[in-house]
Protein backbone atom coordinates (compact mmCIF):
# COMPACT_ATOMS: atom_id res chain seq x y z
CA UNK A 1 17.90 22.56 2.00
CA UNK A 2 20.54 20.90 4.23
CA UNK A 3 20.72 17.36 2.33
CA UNK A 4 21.69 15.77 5.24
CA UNK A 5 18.74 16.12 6.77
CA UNK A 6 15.79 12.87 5.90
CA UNK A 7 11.86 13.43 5.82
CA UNK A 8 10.41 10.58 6.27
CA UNK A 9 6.58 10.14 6.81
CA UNK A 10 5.13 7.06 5.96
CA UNK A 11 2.75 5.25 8.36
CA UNK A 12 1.24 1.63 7.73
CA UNK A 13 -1.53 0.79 6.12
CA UNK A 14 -4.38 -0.47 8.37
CA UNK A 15 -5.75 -4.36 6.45
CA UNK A 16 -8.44 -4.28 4.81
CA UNK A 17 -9.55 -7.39 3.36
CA UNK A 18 -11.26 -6.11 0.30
CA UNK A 19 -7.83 -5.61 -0.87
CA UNK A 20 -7.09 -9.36 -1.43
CA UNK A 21 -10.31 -9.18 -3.56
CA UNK A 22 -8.65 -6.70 -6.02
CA UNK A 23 -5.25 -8.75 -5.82
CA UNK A 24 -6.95 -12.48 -6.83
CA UNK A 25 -8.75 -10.87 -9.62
CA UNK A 26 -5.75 -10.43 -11.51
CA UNK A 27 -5.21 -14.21 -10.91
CA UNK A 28 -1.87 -15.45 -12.63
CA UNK A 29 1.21 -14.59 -13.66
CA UNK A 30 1.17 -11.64 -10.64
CA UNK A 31 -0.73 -14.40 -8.29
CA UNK A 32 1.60 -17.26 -9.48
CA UNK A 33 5.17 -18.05 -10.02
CA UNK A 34 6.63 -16.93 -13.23
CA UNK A 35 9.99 -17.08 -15.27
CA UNK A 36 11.54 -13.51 -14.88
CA UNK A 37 14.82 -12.19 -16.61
CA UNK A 38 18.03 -11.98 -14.07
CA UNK A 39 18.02 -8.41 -14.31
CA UNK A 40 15.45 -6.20 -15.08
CA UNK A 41 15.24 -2.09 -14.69
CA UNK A 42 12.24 0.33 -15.56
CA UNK A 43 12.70 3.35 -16.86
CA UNK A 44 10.96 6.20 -15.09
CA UNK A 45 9.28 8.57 -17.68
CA UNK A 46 10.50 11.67 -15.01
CA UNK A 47 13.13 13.26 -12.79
CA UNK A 48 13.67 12.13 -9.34
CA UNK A 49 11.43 14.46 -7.23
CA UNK A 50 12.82 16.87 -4.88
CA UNK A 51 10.83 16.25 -1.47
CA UNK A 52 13.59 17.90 0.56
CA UNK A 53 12.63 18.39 4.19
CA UNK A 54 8.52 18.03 4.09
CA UNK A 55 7.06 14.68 5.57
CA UNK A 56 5.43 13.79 2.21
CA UNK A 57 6.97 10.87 0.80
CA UNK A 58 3.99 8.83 0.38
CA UNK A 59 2.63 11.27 -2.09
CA UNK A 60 5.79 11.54 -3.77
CA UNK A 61 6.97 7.90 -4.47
CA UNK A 62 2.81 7.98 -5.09
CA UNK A 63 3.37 10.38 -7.62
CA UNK A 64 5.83 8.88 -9.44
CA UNK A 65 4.04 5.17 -9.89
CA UNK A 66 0.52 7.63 -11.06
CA UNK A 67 3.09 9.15 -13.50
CA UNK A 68 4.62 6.06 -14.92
CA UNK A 69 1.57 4.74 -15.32
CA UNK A 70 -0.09 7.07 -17.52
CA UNK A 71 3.47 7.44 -19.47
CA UNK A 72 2.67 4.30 -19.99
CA UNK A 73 -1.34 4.34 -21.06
CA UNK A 74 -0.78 8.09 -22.83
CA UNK A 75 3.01 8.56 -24.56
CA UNK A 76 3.08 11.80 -22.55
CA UNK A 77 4.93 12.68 -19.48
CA UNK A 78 2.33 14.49 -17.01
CA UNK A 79 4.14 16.46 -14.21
CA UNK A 80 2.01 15.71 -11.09
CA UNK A 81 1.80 17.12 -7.72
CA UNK A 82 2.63 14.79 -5.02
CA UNK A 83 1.51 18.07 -3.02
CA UNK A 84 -2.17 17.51 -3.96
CA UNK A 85 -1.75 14.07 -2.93
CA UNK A 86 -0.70 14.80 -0.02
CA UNK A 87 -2.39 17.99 1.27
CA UNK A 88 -5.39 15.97 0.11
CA UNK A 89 -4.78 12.77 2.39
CA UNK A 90 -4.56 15.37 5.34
CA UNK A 91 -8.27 15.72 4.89
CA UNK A 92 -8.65 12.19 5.75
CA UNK A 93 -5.75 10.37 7.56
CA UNK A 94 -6.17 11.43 11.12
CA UNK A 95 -2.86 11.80 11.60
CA UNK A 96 -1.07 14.82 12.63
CA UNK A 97 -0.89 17.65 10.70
CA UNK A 98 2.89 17.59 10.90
CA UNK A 99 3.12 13.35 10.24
CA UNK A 100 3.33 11.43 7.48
CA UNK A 101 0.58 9.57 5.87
CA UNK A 102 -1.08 5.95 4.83
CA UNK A 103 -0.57 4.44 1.59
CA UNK A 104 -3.54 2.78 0.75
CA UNK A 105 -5.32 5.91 1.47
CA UNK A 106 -2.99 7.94 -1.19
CA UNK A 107 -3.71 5.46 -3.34
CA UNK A 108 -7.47 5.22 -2.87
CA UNK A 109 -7.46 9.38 -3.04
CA UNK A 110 -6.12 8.68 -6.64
CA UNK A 111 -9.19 6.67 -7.56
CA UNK A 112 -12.03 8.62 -6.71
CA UNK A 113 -10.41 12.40 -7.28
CA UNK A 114 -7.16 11.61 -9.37
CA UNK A 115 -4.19 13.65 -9.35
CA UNK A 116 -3.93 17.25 -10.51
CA UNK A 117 -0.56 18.71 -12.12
CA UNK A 118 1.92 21.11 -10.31
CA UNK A 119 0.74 23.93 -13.28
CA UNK A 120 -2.68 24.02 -10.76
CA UNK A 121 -1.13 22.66 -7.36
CA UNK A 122 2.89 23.65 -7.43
CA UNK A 123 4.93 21.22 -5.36
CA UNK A 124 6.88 23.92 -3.56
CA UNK A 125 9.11 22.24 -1.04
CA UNK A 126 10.93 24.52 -0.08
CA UNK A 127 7.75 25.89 2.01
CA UNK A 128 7.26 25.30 5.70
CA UNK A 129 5.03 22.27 6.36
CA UNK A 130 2.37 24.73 8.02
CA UNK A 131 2.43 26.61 4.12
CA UNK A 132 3.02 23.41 2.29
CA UNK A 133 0.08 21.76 3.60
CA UNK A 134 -2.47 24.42 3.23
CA UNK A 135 -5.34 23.17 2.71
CA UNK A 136 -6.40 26.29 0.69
CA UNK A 137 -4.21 24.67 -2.58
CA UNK A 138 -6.99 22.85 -3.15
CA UNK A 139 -8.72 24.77 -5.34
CA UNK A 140 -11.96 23.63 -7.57
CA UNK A 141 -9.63 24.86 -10.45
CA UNK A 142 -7.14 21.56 -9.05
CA UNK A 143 -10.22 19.06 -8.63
CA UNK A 144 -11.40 19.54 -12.12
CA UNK A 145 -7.79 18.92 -13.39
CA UNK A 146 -7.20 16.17 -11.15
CA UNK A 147 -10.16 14.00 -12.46
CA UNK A 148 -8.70 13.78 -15.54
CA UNK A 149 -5.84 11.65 -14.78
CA UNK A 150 -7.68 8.95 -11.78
CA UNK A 151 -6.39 5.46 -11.86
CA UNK A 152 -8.76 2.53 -12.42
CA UNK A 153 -7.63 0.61 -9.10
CA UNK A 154 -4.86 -0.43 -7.07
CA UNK A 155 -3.54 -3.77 -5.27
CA UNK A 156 -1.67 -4.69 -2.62
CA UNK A 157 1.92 -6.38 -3.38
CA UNK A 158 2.50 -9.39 -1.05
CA UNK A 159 5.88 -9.05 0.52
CA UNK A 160 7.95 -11.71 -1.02
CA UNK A 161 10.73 -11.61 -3.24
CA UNK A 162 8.63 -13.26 -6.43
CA UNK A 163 5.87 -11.22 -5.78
CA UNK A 164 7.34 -7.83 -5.69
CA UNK A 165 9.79 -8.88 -8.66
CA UNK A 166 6.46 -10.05 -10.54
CA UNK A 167 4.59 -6.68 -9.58
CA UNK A 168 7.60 -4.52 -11.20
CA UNK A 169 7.76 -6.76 -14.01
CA UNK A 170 3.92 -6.34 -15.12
CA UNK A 171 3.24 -2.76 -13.32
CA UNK A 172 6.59 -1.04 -13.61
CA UNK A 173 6.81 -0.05 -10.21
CA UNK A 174 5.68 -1.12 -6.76
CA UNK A 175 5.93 1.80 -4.00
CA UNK A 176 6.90 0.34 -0.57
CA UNK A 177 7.21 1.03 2.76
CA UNK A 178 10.62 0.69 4.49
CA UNK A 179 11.53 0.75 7.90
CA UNK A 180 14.29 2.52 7.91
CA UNK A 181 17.49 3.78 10.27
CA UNK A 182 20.18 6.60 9.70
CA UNK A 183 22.32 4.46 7.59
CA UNK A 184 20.60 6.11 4.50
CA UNK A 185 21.94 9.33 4.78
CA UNK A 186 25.53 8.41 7.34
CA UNK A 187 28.66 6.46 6.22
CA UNK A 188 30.30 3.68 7.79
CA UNK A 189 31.76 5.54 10.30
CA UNK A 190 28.64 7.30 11.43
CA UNK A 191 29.18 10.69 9.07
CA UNK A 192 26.77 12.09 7.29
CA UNK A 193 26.83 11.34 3.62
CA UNK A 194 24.68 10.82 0.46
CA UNK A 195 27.43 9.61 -1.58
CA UNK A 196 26.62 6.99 -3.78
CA UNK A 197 29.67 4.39 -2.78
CA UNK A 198 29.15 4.92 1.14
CA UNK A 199 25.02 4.64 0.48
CA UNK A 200 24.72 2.03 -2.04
CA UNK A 201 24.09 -0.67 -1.31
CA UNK A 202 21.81 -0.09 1.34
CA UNK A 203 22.61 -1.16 4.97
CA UNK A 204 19.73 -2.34 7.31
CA UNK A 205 18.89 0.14 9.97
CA UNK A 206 20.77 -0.60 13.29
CA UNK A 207 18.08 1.54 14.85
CA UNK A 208 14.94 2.42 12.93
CA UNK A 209 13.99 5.69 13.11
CA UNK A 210 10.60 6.02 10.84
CA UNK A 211 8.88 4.44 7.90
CA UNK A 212 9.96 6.15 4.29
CA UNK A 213 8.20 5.02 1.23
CA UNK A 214 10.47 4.84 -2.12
CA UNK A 215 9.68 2.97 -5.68
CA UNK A 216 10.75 -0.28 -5.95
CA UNK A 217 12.24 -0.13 -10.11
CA UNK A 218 13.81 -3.42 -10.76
CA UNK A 219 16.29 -5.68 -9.77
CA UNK A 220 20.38 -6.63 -10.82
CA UNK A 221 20.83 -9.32 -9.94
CA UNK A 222 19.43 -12.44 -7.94
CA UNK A 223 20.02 -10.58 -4.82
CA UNK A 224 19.49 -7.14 -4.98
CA UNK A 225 16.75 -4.77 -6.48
CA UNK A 226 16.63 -0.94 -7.23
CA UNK A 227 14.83 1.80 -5.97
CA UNK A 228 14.29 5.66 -6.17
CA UNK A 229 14.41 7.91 -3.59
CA UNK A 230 12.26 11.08 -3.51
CA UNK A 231 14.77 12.88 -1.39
CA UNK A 232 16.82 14.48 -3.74
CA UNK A 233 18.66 13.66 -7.34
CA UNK A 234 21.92 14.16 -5.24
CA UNK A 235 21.34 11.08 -2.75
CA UNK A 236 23.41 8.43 -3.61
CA UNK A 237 23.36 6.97 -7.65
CA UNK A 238 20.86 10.36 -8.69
CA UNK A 239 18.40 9.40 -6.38
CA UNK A 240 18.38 5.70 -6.93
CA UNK A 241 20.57 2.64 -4.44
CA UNK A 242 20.45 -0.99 -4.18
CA UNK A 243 19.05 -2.89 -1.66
CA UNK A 244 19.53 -7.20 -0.87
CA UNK A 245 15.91 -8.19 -0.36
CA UNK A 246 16.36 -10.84 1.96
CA UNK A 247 18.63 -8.31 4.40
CA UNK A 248 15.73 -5.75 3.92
CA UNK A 249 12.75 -8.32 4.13
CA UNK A 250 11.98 -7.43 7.94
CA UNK A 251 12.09 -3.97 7.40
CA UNK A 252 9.31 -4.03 4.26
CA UNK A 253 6.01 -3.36 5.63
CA UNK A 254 3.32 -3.11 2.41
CA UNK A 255 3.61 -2.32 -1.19
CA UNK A 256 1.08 -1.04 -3.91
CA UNK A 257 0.76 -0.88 -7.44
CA UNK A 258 -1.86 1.04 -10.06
CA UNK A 259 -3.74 -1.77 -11.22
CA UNK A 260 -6.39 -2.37 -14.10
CA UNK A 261 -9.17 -3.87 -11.80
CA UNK A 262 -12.01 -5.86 -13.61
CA UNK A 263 -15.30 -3.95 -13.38
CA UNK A 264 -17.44 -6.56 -12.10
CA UNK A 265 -14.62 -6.89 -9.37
CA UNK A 266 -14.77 -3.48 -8.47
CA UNK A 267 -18.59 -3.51 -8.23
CA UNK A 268 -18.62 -6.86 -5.80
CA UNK A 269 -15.88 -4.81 -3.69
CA UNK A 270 -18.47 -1.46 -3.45
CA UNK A 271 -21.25 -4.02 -1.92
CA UNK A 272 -18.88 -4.64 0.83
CA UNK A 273 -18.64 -2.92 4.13
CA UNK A 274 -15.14 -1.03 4.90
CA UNK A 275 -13.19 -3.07 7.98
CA UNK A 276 -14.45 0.13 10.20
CA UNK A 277 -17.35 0.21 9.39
CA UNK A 278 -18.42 -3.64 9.80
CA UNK A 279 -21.13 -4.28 12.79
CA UNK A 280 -23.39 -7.47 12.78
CA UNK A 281 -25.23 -9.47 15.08
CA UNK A 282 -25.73 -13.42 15.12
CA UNK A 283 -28.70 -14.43 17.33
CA UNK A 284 -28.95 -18.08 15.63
CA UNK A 285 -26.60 -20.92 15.79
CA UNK A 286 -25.07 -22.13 12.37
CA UNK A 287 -23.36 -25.66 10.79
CA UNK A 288 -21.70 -27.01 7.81
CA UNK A 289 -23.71 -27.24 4.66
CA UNK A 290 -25.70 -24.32 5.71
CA UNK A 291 -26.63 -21.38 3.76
CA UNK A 292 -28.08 -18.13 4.75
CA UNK A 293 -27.20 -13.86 5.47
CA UNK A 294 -25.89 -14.61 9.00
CA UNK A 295 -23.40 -16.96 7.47
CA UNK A 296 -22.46 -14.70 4.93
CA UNK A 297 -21.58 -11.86 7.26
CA UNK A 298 -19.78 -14.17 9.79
CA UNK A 299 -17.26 -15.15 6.73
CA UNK A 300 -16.98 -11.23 6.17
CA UNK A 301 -16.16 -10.96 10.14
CA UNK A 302 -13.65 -14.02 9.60
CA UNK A 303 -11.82 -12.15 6.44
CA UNK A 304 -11.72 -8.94 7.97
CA UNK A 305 -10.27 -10.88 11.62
CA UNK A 306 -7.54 -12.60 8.63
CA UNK A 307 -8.94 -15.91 9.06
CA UNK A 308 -10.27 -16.59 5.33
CA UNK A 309 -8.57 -15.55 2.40
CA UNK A 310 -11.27 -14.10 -0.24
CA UNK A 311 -14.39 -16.13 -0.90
CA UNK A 312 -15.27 -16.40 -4.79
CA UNK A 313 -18.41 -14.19 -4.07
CA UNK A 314 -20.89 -17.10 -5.35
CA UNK A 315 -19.87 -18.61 -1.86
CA UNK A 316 -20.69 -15.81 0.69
CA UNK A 317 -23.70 -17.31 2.66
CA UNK A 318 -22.27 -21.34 1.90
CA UNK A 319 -20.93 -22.93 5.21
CA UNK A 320 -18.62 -24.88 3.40
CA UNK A 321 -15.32 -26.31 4.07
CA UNK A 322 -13.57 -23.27 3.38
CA UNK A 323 -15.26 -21.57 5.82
CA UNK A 324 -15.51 -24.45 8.40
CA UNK A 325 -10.91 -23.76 8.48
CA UNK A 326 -11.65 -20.00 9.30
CA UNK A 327 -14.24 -20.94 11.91
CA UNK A 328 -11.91 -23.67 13.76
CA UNK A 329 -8.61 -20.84 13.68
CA UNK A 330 -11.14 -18.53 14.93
CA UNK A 331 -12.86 -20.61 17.84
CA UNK A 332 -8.90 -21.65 18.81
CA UNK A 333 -7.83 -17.82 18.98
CA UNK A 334 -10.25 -17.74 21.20
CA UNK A 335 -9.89 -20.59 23.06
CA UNK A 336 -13.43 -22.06 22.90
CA UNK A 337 -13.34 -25.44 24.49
CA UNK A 338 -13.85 -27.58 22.45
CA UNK A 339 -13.41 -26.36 19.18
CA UNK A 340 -15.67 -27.56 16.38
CA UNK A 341 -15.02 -26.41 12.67
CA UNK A 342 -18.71 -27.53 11.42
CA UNK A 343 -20.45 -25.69 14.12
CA UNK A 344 -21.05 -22.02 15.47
CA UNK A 345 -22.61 -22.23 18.88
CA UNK A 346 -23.79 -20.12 21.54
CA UNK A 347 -20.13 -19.13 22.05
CA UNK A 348 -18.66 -18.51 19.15
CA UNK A 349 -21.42 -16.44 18.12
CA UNK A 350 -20.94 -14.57 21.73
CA UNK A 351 -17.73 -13.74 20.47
CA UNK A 352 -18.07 -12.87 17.04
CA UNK A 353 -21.29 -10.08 18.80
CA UNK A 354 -18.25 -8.60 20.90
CA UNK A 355 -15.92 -8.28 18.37
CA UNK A 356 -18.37 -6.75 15.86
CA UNK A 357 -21.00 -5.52 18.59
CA UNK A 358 -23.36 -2.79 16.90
């Protein structure tokens, strides 16, 4: 493997609201500000992975969280395959065969089949991609080990400094999704380099060339936090830099964690419809105080649009005043003249139809 060389391979996450869902459930200290130590560092149960030239670094810094948390549930150090992971997401992502891959869908994959272990599903990197990703690895042999070790949920991390400090406090590890330039693998001076003093700290990318998803480990200091790097153990401080947060903030596009999700939470969340595959159709008007199916599946158009922020789910169908905000942001995005947050008329209901037209 020429070390020089990055493979990236991480591509965002499209929103889906159910996610927030999953996040309040948790409610405080990860939803709330809390009193964390100046410094604070987690201590991975297993070697920096070797992802050397293959486009699979979702799977990998994936991996490594999956591992770390059942170090953490088990005592025992389980050697996954980000290779599953990721041969497995290939199924699903449409993306190209030689591209990287989503995050929330690596993480959802972990739910429903789990992870199998490289002893059924080797994580040969050296391979060429066309070998690596063969979807012929997949074996029922890997499937039956892999549902032994699926995680009980996963939530988004909001990108802010508390909240991603509060997620690796209480989860161990949150892994992100950088934007990222050349500067992780060049010098000052434009040379290539994975030394650890012309590396670390991280510089922000002058020109981004691709999203790269590490594990975000802890912090030093009130500035910068720690992460690992699934390119090699010989990038940078073995595998792991710094990076300031509020340089990098622009750059961070979504984090995740393994989460312990209430049950009754998860069974709300199955009742409702993925983002994709939401179509509805409002034939009657509707007003504050109100409370019937048509208004319950106009607040799940106005959550999915990002209008509303979850609804406690005995208030789906209630025209309230919490829905009255999303419907006035919602009737001024699209410029209904005049606007009226107690009311959905003929035209706001014309374009609610379009946008969710079945």
């Amino acid at each position: 493997m020429d070390k020089q060389i990055p493979a990236l391979g991480a591509v965002p996450s499209p929103h889906d609201y159910r996610d927030d869902y999953a996040k309040v459930a948790l409610g405080a200290p990860q939803t709330a500000p809390f009193a964390l130590p100046a410094s604070f560092e987690t201590s991975m149960p297993g070697p920096v992975l070797m992802q050397a030239q293959i486009p699979a670094c979702v799977s990998h810094s994936v991996a490594q969280v999956l591992q770390l948390y059942w170090y953490k549930k088990t005592g025992k150090l389980i050697d996954f395959s980000p290779r599953f992971l990721d041969v497995l997401a290939k199924r699903f992502d449409g993306q190209p065969l030689d591209g990287g891959t989503i995050p929330r869908l690596v993480f959802k994959l972990a739910v429903k089949y789990g992870c199998a272990t490289t002893a059924t599903v080797p994580n040969d990197t050296s391979l060429s991609l066309a070998q690596y990703r063969n979807d012929s690895i997949l074996t029922p042999a890997a499937f039956t080990e892999a549902l032994q070790h699926k995680i009980p949920g996963f939530i988004r991390v909001p990108d802010s400094f508390d909240a991603v400090r509060q997620a690796v406090y209480f989860h161990g590890a949150v892994s992100t999704l950088m934007e990222i330039g050349k500067e992780w693998w060049t010098n000052t001076s434009g040379t290539s380099s994975w030394v650890d003093s012309e590396i670390d700290p991280l510089r922000i990318p002058v020109v981004q060339v691709g999203g790269h998803q590490i594990v975000v480990k802890g912090w030093t200091d009130n500035d910068f936090n720690t992460l690992r790097n699934s390119w090699s153990d010989k990038w940078a401080n073995i595998g792991e830099a710094k990076y300031d947060f509020a340089n990098w903030a622009p750059y961070i596009i979504e984090g995740w964690t393994v989460a312990e999700i209430p049950e009754d939470v998860k069974d709300f969340m199955a009742t409702l419809p993925a983002p994709t595959d939401f179509h509805y159709t409002w034939n009657t008007n509707m007003s504050l105080g109100q409370t019937n199916e048509d208004i319950k599946f106009m607040q799940i158009a106005l959550m999915i649009l990002g209008f509303i922020s979850p609804f406690d789910p005995s208030q789906l169908g209630i025209y309230g005043p919490k829905t009255a905000v999303g419907v006035l942001a919602y009737q001024k995005s699209k410029k209904i003249n005049p606007p009226s947050a107690n009311n959905v008329g003929p035209m706001t209901r014309a374009a609610l139809n379009a946008d969710f037209s079945i």
